[in-house]
Every structure is written in structure tokens, then in C-alpha cells.
N, C-alpha and C. Protein backbone atom coordinates (compact mmCIF):
# COMPACT_ATOMS: atom_id res chain seq x y z
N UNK A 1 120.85 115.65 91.49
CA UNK A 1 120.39 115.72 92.86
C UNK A 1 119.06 115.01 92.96
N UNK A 2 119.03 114.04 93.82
CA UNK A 2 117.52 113.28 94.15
C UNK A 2 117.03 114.05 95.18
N UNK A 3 115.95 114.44 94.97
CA UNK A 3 114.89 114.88 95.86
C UNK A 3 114.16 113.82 96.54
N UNK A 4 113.86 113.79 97.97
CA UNK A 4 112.85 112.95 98.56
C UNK A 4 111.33 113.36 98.15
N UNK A 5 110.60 112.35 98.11
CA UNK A 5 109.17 112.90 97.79
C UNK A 5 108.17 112.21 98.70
N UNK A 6 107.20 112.10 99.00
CA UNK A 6 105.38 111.21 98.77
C UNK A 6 105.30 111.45 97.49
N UNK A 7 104.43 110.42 97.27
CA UNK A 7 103.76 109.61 96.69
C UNK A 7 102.70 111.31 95.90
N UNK A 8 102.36 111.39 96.84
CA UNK A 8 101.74 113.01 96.74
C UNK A 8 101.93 114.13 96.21
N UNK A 9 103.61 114.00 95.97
CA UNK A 9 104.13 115.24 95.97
C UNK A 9 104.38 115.36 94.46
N UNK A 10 104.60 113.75 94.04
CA UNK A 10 104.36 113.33 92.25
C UNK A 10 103.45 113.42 91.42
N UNK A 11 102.36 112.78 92.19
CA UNK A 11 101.16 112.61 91.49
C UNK A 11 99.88 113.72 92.23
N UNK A 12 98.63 113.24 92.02
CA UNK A 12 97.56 113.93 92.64
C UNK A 12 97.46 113.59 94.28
N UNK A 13 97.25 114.53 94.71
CA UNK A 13 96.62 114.70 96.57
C UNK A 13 95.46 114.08 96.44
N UNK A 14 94.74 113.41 97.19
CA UNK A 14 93.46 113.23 97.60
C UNK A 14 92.62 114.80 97.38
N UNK A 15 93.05 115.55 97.99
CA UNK A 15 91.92 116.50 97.21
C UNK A 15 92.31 117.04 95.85
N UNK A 16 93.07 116.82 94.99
CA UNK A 16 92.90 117.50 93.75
C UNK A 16 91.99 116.18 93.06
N UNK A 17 92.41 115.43 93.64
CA UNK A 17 91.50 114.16 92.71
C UNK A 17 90.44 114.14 93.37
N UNK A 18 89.76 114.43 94.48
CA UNK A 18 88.62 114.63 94.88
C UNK A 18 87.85 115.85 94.12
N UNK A 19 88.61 117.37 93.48
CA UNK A 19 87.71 118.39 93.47
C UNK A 19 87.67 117.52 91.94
N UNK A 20 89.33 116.76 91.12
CA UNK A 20 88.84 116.70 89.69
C UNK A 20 87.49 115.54 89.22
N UNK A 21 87.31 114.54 90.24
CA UNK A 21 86.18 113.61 90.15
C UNK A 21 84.97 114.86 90.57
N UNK A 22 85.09 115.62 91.19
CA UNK A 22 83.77 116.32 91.26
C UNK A 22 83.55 117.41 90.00
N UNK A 23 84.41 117.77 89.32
CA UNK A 23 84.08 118.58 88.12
C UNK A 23 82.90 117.92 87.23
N UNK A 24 82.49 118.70 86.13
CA UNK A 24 81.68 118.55 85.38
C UNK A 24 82.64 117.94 84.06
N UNK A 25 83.24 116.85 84.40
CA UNK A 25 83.91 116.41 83.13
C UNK A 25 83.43 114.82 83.08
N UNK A 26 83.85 115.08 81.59
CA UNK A 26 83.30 113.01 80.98
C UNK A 26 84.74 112.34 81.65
N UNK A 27 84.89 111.36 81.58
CA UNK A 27 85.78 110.90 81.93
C UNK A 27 87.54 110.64 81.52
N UNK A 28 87.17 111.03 79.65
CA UNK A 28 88.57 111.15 79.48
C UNK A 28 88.76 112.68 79.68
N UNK A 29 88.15 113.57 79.52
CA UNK A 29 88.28 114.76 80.38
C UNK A 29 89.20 114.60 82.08
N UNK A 30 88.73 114.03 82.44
CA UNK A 30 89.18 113.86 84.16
C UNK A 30 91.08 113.88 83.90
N UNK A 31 90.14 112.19 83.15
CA UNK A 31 92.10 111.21 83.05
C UNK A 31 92.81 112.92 82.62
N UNK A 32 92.93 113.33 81.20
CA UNK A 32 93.64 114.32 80.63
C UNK A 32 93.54 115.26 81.69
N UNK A 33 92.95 115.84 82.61
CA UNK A 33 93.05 117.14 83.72
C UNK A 33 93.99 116.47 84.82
N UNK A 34 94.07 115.11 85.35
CA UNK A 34 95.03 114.37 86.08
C UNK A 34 95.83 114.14 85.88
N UNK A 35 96.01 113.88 84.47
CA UNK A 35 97.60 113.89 83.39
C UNK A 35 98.34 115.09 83.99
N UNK A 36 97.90 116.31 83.65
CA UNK A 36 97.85 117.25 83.28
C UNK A 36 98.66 117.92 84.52
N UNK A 37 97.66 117.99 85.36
CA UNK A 37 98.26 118.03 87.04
C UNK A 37 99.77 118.07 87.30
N UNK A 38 99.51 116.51 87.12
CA UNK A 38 100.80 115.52 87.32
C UNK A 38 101.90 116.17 86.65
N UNK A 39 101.72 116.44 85.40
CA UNK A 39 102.45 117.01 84.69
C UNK A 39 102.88 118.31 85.12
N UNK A 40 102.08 118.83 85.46
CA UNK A 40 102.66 120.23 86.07
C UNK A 40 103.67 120.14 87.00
N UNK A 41 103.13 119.50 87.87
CA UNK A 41 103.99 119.14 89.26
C UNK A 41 105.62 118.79 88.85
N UNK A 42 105.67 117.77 88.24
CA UNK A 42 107.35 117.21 87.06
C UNK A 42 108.02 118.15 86.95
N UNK A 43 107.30 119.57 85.77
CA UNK A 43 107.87 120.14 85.25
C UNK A 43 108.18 121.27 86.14
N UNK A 44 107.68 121.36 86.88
CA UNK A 44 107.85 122.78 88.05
C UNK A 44 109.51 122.02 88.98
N UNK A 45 108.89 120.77 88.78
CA UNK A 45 110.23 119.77 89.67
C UNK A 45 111.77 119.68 88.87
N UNK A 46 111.26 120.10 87.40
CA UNK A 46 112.55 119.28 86.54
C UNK A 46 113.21 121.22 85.97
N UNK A 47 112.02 121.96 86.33
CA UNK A 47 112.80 123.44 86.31
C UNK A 47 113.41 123.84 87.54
N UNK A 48 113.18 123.38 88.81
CA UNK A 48 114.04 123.57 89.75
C UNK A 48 115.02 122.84 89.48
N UNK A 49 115.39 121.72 89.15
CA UNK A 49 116.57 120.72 89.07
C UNK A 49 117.36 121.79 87.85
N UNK A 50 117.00 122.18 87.03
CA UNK A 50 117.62 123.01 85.99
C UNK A 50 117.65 124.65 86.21
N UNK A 51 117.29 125.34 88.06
CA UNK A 51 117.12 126.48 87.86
C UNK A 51 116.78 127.50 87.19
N UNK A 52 115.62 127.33 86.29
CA UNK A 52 115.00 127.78 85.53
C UNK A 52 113.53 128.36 85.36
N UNK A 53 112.98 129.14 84.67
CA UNK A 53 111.70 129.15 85.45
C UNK A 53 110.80 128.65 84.20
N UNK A 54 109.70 127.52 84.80
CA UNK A 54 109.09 126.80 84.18
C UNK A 54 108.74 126.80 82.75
N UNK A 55 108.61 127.88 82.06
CA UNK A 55 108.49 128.84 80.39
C UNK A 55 109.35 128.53 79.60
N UNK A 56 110.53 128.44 80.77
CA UNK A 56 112.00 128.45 80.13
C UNK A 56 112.68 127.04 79.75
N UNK A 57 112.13 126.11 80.36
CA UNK A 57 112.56 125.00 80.09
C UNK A 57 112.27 124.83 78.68
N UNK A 58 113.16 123.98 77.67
CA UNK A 58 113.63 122.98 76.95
C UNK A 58 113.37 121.69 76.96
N UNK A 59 112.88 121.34 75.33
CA UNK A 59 112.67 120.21 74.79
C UNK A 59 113.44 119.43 75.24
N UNK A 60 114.94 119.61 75.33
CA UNK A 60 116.30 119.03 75.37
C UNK A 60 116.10 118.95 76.85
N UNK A 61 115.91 119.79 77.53
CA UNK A 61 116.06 119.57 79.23
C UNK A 61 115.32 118.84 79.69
N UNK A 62 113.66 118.72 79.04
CA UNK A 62 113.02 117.61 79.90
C UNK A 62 113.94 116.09 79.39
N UNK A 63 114.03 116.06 78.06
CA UNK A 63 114.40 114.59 77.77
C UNK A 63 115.93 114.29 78.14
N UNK A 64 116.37 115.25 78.61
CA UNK A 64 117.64 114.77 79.01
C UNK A 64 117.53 114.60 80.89
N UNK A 65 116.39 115.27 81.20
CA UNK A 65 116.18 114.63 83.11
C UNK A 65 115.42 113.76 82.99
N UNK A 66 114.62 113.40 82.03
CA UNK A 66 113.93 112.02 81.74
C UNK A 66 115.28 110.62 81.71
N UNK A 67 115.98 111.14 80.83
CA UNK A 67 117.15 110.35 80.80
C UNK A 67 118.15 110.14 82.24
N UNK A 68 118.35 110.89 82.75
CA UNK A 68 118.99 111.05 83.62
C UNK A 68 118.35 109.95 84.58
N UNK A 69 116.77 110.42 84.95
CA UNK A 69 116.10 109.76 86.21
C UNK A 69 116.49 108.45 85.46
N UNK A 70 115.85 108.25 84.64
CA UNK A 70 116.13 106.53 84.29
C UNK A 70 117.22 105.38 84.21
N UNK A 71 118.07 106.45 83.84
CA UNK A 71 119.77 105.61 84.31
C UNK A 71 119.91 105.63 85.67
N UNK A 72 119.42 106.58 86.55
CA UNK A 72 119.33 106.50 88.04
C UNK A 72 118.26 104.89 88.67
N UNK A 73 117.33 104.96 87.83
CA UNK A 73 117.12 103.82 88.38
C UNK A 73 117.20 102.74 87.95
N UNK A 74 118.04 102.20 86.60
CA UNK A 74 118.48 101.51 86.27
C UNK A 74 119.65 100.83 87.25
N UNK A 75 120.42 102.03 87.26
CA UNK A 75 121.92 101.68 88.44
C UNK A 75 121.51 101.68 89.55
N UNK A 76 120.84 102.33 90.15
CA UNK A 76 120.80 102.16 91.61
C UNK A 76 119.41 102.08 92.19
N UNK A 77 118.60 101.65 91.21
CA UNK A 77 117.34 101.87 91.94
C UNK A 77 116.33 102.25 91.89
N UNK A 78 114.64 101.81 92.38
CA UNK A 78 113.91 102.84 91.91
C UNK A 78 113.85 103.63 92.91
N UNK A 79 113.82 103.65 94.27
CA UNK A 79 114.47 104.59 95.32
C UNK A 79 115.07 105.56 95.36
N UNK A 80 116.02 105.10 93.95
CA UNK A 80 116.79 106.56 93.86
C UNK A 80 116.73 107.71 92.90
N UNK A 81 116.03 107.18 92.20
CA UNK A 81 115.36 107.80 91.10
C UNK A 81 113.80 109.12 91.68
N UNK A 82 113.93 109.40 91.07
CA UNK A 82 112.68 110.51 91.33
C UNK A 82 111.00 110.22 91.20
N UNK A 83 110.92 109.55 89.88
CA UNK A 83 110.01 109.17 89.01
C UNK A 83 110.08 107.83 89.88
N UNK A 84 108.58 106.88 90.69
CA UNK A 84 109.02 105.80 91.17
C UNK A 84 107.92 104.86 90.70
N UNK A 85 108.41 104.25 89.39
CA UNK A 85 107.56 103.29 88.72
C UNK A 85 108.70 102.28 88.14
């Protein structure tokens, strides 16, 4: 199932990257807390796709919706894919 997204809804909002540039961090601090974010956001995304609750996910489950998105946009697209790079 493809979900529609923003741009936003993947990565950081203007204000999470606004409060994380205002923290008291060096800069690979920031990058790794923006990683990090981001990352959350995926995995909260790739445990709904697997009905699961976030704890519960699997080694095997992320790399197999990793796989999944990518043959999605291989065949049809990056549009259709989730992940849009």
C-alpha cells in the first residue's frame, strides 16, 4: 500500500529543524538528532504498513519494506514509491 505524503511528513518540519538548530549541539550532534527524527518517522510508517507496534518490528521487516519501496520505484516510479529520492 503507498501512502501519500509531504515532503514533511518524511523528513523534518521546519520547526523540528528549527528547535534542532537551536539546541545546544555541535554539529554532528544536530546531523545524528535529524537522522534520528527522520528515522523515527519511517519506522512508525513501516510499523503501520506491517500493523505492528513500533518495538515489535523486525530486522527482516524493515529490510524487506526497504526492498519492497525500491522495486516500487524501480517499476513504476519514484512517485510511487514512499521513500522519494
Amino acid at each position: 500500500m503507498v501512502i501519500s505524503q509531504q515532503p514533511s511528513e518524511q523528513f523534518l518540519t521546519l520547526e523540528e529543524s528549527a528547535k534542532v538548530d537551536a539546541a545546544l549541539l555541535s554539529s554532528s550532534e544536530k546531523f545524528l538528532s535529524r537522522l534520528t527524527i527522520s528515522s523515527l518517522k519511517l519506522l512508525k510508517h513501516i510499523a503501520q504498513e506491517y500493523n505492528v507496534a513500533i518495538e515489535d518490528l523486525t530486522t527482516e521487516q524493515v529490510i524487506d519494506w526497504f526492498e519492497k519501496d525500491g522495486k516500487l520505484r524501480r517499476e513504476k516510479g519514484v512517485e510511487a514509491a514512499y521513500l522519494k529520492w
